[in-house]
Every structure is written in C-alpha cells, then in structure tokens.
N, C-alpha and C. Protein backbone atom coordinates (compact mmCIF):
# COMPACT_ATOMS: atom_id res chain seq x y z
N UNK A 1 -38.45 120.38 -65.09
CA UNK A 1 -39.81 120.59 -65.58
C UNK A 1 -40.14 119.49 -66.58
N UNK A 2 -41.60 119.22 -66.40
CA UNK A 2 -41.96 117.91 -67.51
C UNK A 2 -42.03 118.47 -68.58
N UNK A 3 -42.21 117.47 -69.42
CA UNK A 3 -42.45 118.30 -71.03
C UNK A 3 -44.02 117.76 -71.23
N UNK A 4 -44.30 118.70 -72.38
CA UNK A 4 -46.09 118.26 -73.16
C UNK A 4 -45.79 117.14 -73.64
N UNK A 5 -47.12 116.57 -74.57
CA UNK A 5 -46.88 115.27 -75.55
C UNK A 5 -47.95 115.65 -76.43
N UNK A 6 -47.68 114.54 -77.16
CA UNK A 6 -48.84 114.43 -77.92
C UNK A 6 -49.41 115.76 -78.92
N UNK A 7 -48.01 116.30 -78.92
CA UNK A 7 -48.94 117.66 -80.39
C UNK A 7 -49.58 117.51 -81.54
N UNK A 8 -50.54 118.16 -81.52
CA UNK A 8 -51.39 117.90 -82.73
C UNK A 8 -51.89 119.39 -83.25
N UNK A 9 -51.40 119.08 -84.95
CA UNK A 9 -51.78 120.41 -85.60
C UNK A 9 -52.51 120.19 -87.01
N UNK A 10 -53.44 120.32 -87.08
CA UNK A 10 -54.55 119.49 -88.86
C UNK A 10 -54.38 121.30 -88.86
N UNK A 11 -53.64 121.49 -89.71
CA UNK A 11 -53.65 122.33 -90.91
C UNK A 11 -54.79 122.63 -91.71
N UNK A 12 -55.54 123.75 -91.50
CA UNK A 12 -57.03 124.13 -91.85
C UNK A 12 -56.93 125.35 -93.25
N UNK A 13 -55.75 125.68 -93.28
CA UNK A 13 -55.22 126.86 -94.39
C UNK A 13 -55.03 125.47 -95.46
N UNK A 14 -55.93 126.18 -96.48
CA UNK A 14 -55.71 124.88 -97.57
C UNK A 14 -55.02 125.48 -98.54
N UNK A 15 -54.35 126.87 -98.41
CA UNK A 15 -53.46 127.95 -99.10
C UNK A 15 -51.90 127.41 -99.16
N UNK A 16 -51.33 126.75 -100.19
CA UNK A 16 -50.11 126.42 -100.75
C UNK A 16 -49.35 127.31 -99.47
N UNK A 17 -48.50 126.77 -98.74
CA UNK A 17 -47.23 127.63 -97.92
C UNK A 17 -47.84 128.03 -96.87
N UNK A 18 -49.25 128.04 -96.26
CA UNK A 18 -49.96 129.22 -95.46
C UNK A 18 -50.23 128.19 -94.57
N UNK A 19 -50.31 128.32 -93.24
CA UNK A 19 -51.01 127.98 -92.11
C UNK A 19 -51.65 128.40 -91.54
N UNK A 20 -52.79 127.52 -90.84
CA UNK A 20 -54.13 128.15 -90.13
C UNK A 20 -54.68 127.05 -89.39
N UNK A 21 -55.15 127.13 -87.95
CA UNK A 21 -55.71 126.28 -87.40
C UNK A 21 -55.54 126.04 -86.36
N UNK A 22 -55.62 124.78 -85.25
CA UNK A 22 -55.91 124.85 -84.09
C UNK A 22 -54.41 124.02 -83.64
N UNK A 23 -53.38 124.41 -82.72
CA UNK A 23 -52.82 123.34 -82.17
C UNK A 23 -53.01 122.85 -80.50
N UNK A 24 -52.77 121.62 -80.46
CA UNK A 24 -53.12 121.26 -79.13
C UNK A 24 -51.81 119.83 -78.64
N UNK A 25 -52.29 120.08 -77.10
CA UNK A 25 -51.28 118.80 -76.57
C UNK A 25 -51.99 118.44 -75.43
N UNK A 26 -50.88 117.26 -74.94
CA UNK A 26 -51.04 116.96 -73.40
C UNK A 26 -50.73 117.60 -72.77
N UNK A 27 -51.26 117.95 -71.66
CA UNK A 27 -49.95 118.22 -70.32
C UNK A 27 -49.24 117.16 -69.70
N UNK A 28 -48.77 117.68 -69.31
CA UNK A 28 -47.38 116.51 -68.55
C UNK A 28 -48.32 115.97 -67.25
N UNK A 29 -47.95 114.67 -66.76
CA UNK A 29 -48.87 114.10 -65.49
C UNK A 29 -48.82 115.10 -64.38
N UNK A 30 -47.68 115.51 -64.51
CA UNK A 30 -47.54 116.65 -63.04
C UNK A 30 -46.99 118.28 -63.26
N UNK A 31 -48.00 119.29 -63.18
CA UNK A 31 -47.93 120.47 -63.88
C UNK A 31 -47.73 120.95 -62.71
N UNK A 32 -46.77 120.57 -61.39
CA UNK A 32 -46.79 121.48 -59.89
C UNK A 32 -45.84 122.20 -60.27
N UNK A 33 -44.54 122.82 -60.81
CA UNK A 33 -43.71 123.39 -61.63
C UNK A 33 -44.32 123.94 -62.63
N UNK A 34 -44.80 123.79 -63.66
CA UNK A 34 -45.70 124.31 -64.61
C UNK A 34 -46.13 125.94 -64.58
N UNK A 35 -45.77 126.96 -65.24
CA UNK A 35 -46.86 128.05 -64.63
C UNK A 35 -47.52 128.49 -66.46
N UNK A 36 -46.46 128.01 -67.59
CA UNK A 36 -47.11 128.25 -68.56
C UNK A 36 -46.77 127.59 -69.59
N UNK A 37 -47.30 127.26 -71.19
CA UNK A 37 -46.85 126.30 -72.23
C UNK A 37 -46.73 127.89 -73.14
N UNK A 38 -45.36 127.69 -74.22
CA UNK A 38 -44.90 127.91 -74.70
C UNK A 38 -45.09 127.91 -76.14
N UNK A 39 -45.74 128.37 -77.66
CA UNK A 39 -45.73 127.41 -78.41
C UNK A 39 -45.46 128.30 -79.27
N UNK A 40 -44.78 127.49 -81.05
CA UNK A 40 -43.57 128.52 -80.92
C UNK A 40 -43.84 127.91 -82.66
N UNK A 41 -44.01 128.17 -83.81
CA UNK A 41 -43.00 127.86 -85.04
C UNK A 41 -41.54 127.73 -85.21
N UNK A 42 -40.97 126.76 -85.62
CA UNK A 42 -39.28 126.79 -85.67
C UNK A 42 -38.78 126.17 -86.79
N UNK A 43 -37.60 126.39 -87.26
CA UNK A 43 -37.37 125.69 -88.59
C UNK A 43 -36.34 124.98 -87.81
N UNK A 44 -35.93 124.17 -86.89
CA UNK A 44 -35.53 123.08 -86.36
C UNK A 44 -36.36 122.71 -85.19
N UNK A 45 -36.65 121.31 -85.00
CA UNK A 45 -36.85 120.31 -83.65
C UNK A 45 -36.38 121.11 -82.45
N UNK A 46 -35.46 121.68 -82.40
CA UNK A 46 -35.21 122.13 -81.25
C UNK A 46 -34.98 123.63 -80.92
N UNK A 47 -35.86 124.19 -81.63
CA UNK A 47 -36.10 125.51 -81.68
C UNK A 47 -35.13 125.96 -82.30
N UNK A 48 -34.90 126.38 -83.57
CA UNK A 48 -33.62 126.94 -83.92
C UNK A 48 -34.51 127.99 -84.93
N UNK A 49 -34.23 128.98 -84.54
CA UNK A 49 -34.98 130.28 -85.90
C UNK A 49 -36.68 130.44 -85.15
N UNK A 50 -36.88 130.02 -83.45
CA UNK A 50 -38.58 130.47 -83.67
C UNK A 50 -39.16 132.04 -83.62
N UNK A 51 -40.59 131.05 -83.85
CA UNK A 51 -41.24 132.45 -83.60
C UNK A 51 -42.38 132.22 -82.67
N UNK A 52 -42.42 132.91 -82.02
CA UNK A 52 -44.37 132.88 -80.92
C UNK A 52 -45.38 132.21 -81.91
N UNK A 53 -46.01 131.61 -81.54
CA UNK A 53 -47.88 131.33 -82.00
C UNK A 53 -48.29 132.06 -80.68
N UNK A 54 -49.02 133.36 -80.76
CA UNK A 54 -49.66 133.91 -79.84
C UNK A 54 -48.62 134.14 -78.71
N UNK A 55 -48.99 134.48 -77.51
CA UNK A 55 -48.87 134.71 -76.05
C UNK A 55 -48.51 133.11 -75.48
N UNK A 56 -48.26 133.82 -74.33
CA UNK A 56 -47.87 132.26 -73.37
C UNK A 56 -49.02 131.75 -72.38
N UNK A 57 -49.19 130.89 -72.69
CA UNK A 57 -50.26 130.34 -72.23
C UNK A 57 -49.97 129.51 -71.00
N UNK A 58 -51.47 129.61 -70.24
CA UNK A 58 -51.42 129.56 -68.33
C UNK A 58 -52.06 128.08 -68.51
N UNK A 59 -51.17 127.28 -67.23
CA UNK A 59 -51.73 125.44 -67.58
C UNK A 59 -53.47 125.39 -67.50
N UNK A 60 -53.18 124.68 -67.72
CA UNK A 60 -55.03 124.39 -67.79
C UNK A 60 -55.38 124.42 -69.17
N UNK A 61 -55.45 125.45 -70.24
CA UNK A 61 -55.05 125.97 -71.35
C UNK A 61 -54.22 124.73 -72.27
N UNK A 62 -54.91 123.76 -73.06
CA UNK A 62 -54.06 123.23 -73.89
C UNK A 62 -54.52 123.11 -75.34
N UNK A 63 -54.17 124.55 -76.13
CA UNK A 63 -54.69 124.83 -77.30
C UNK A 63 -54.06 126.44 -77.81
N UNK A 64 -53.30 126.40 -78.68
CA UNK A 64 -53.08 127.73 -79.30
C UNK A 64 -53.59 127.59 -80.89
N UNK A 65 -53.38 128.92 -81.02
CA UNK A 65 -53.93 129.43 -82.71
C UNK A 65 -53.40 130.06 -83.51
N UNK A 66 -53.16 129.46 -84.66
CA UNK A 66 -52.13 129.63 -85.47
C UNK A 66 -53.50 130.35 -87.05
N UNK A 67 -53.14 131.86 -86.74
CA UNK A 67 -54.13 132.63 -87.38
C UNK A 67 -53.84 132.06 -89.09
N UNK A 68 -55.51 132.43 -89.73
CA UNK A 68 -55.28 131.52 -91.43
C UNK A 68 -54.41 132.40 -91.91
N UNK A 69 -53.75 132.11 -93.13
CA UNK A 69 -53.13 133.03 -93.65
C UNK A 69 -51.61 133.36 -93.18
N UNK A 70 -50.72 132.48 -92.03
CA UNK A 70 -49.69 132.29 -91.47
C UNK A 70 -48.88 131.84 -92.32
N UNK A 71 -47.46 132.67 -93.43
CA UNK A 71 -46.63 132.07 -93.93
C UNK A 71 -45.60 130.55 -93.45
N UNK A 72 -45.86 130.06 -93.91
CA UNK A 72 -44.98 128.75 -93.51
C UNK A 72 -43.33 129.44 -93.47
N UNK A 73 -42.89 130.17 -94.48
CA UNK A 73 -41.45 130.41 -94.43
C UNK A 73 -40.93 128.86 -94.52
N UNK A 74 -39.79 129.17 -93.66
CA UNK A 74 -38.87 128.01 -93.85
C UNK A 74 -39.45 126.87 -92.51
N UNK A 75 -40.45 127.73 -91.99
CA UNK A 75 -40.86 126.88 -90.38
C UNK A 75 -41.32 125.68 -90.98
N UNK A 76 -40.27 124.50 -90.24
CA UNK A 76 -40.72 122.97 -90.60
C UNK A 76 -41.71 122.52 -89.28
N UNK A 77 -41.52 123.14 -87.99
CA UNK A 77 -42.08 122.20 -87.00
C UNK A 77 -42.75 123.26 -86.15
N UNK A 78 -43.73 122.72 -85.41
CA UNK A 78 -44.29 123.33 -84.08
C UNK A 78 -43.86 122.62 -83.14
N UNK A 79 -43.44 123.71 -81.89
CA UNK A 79 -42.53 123.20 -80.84
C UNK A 79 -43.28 123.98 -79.41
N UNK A 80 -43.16 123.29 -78.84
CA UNK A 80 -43.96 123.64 -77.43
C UNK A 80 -42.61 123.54 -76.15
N UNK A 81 -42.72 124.69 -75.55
CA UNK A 81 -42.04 124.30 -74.00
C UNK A 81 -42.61 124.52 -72.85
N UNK A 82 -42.47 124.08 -71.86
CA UNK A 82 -43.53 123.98 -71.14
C UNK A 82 -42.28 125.40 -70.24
N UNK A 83 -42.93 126.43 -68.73
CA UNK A 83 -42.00 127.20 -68.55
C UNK A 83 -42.85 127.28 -66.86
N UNK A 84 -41.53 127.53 -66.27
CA UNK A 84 -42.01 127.80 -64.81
C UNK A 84 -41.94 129.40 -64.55
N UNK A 85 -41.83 129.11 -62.81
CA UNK A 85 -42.22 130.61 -62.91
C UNK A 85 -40.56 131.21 -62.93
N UNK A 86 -40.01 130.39 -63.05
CA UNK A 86 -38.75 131.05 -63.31
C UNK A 86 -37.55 131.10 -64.90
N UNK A 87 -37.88 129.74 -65.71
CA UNK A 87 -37.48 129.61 -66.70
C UNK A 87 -38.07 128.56 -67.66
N UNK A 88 -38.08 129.08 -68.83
CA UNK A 88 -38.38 127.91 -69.80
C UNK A 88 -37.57 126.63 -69.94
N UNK A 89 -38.14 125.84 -70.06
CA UNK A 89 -37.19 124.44 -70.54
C UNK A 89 -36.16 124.98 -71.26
N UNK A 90 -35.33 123.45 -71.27
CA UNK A 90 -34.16 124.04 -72.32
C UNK A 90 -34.89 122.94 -73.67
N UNK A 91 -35.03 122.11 -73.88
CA UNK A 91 -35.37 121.13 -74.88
C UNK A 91 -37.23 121.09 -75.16
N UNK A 92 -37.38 121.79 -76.24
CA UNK A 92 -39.05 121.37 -76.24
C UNK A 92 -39.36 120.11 -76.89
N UNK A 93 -40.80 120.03 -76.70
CA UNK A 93 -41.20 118.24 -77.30
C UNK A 93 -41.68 119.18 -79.18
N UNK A 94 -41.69 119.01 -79.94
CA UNK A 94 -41.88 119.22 -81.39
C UNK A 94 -42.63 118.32 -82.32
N UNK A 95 -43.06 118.75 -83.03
CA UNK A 95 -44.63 118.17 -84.45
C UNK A 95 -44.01 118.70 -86.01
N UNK A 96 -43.52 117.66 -86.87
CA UNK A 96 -42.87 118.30 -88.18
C UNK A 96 -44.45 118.93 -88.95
N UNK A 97 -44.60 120.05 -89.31
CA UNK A 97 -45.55 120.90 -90.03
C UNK A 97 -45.61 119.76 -91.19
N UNK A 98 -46.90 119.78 -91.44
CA UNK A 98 -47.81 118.70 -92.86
C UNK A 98 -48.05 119.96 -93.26
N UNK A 99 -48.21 121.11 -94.29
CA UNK A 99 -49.06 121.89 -94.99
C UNK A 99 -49.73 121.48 -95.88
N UNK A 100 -51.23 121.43 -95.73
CA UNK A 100 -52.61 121.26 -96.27
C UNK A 100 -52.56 121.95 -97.62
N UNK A 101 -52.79 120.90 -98.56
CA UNK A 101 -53.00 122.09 -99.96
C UNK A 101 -54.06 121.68 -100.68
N UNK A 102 -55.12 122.19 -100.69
CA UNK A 102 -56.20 121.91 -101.54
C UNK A 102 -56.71 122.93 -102.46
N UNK A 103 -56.28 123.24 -103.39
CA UNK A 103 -56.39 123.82 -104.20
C UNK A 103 -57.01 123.45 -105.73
N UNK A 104 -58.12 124.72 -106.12
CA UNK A 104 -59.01 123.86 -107.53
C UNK A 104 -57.77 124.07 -108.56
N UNK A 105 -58.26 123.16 -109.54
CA UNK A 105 -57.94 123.50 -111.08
C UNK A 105 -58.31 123.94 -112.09
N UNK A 106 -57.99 124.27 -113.08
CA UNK A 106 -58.10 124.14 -114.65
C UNK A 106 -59.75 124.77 -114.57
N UNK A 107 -59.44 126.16 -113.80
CA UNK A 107 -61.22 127.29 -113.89
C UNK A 107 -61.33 127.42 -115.12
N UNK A 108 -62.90 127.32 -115.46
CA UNK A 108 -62.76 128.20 -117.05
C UNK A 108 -64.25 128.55 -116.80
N UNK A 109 -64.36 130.42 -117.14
CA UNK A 109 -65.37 130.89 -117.18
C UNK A 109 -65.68 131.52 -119.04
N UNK A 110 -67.21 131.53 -119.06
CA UNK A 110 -67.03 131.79 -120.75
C UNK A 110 -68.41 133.01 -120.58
N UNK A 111 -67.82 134.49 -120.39
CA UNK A 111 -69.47 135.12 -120.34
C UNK A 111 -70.38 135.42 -121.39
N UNK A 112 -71.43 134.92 -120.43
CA UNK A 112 -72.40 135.12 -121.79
C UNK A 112 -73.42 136.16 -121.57
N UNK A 113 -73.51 137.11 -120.77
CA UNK A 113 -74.10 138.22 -120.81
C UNK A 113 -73.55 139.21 -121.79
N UNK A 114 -74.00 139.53 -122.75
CA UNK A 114 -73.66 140.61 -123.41
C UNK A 114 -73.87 141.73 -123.22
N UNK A 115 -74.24 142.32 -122.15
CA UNK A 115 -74.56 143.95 -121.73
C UNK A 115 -72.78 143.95 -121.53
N UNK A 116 -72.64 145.59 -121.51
CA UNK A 116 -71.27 146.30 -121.00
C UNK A 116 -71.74 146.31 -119.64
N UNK A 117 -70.03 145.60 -119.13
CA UNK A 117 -70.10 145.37 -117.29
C UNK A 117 -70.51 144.64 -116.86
N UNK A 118 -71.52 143.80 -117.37
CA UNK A 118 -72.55 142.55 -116.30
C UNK A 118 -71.21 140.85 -117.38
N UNK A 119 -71.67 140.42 -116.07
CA UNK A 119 -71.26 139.08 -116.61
C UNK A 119 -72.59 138.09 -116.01
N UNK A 120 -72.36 136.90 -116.84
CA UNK A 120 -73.60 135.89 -116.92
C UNK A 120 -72.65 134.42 -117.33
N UNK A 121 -73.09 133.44 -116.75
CA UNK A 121 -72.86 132.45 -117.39
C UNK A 121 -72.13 130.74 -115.87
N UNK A 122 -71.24 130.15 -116.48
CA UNK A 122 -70.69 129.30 -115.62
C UNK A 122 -69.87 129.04 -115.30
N UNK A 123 -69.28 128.74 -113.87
CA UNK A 123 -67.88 128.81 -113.50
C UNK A 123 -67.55 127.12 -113.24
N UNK A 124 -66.69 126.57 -113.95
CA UNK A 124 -65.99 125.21 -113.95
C UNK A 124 -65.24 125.21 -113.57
N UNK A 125 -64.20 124.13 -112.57
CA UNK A 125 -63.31 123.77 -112.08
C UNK A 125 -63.18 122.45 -111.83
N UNK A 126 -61.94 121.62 -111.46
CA UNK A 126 -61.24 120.47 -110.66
C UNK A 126 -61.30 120.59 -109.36
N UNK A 127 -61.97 119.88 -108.69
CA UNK A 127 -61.65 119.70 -107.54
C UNK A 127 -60.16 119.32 -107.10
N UNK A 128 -60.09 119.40 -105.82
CA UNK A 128 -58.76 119.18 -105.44
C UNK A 128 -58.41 117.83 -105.09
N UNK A 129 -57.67 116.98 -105.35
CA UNK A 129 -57.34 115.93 -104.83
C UNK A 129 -57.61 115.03 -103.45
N UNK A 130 -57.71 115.45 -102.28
CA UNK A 130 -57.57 115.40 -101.37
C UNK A 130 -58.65 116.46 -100.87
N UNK A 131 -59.98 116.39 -100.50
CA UNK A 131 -60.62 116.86 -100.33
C UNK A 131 -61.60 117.32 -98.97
N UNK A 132 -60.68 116.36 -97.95
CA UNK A 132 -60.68 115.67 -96.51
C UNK A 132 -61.28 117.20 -96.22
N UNK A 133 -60.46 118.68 -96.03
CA UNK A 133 -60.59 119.63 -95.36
C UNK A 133 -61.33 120.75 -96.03
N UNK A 134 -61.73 120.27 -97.59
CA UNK A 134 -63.04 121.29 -98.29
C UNK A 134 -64.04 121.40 -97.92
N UNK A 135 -65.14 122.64 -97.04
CA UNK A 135 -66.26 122.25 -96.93
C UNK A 135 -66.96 123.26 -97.45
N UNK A 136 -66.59 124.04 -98.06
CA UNK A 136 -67.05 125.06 -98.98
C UNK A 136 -66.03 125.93 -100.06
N UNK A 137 -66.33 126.30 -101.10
CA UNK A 137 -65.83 127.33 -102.00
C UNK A 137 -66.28 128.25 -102.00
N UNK A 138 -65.53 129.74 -101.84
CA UNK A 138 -66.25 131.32 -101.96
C UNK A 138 -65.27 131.39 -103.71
N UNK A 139 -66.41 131.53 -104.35
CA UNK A 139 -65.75 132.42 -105.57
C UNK A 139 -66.42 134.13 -105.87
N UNK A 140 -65.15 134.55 -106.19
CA UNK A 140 -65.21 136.32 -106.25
C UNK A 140 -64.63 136.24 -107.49
C-alpha cells in the first residue's frame, strides 16, 4: 500500500498545550488498494502511544479534525496510515505537532462603577507576540 504525503496541520487552538484545527494530506498517486486514511495523534513518528483523530476515513476524503480544546499530552506528532480493505500499513508517513500559543498579557481591570454588583470601566492587555492566528478576543 502507498503512503499519504504532504501533512499539514496550522494549529488553530491558541490555548498553551491544546489542539484544534484542520489536518490534511495528499493521497498517494495510486489509491487502487486504498479503501481508507487513518489519522492518529502519537507521541512517536511511528506510532508509538496513538490515539484516533475521529473515525477512519474513505479515499477521496483528505481532511480530518482535530476538535479545539484537544490536550496535547505527551502527543509530539500526527501520523496518518493509509489502510486497505484488509490491513493497515505497517509504517505511517508523520508531521512533528508545532502548538500555537497566543496568549494576552499583563490584564488589568480597575472598576469604576460604584453601585453593589455592576462593574464599569476598562479592560487592558498585551497582545500576544505572534499574532498570525488572532482574529478576535471574547472577554467574560
């Protein structure tokens, strides 16, 4: 069986340790063997310790989802195998995990509503360094 190429995973969880976002690949030139891709978190290249990203996915299909809010753990890589209708590869092709961290700084709120219970006033922060994947802030 051929293998995928080309994995690609931009890390959209801008949560310290957390993953979220879209992964994708090639298919192999010839998917006549092929009946499904595999894709997997692992804390080794060659699958050692995985876990599923989702279900197994039917060729044609080159995209899984790695829900926000996904602990990184010790998982260093995303690993894909491609699987027939009889067995999975033995060796998958693998992507070492980048985790995205964009996180503000140094908040400081000062209220100036003086009623009991209401707050009033302004919320300050640092932007994050690296700001490539900010396209909004919810503050609660």
């Amino acid at each position: 069986i051929l293998s995928v190429s080309n994995i690609t995973f931009p890390d959209k969880d801008l949560d310290f340790n957390d993953l979220g976002g879209t992964v994708s690949w090639e298919a192999p030139d010839d998917v006549t063997l092929v009946t499904y891709y595999v894709p997997y978190l692992a804390f080794t290249d060659i699958g050692g310790n995985r876990s599923h990203i989702g279900e197994e996915i039917g060729v044609g299909t080159n995209v899984a989802y790695v829900i926000p809010d996904t602990s990184m753990d010790s998982f260093a890589h995303i690993i894909v195998y491609t699987k027939s209708a009889l067995v999975e590869q033995t060796t998958p092709v693998s992507l070492n995990i980048s985790d995205t961290i964009a996180s503000v700084s140094s908040i400081v709120f000062v209220d100036k509503d003086l009623d009991f219970d209401d707050l009033g006033g302004v919320v300050t922060w640092v932007e994050p360094l690296d700001m490539f994947h900010v396209t909004f802030y919810l503050i609660y």
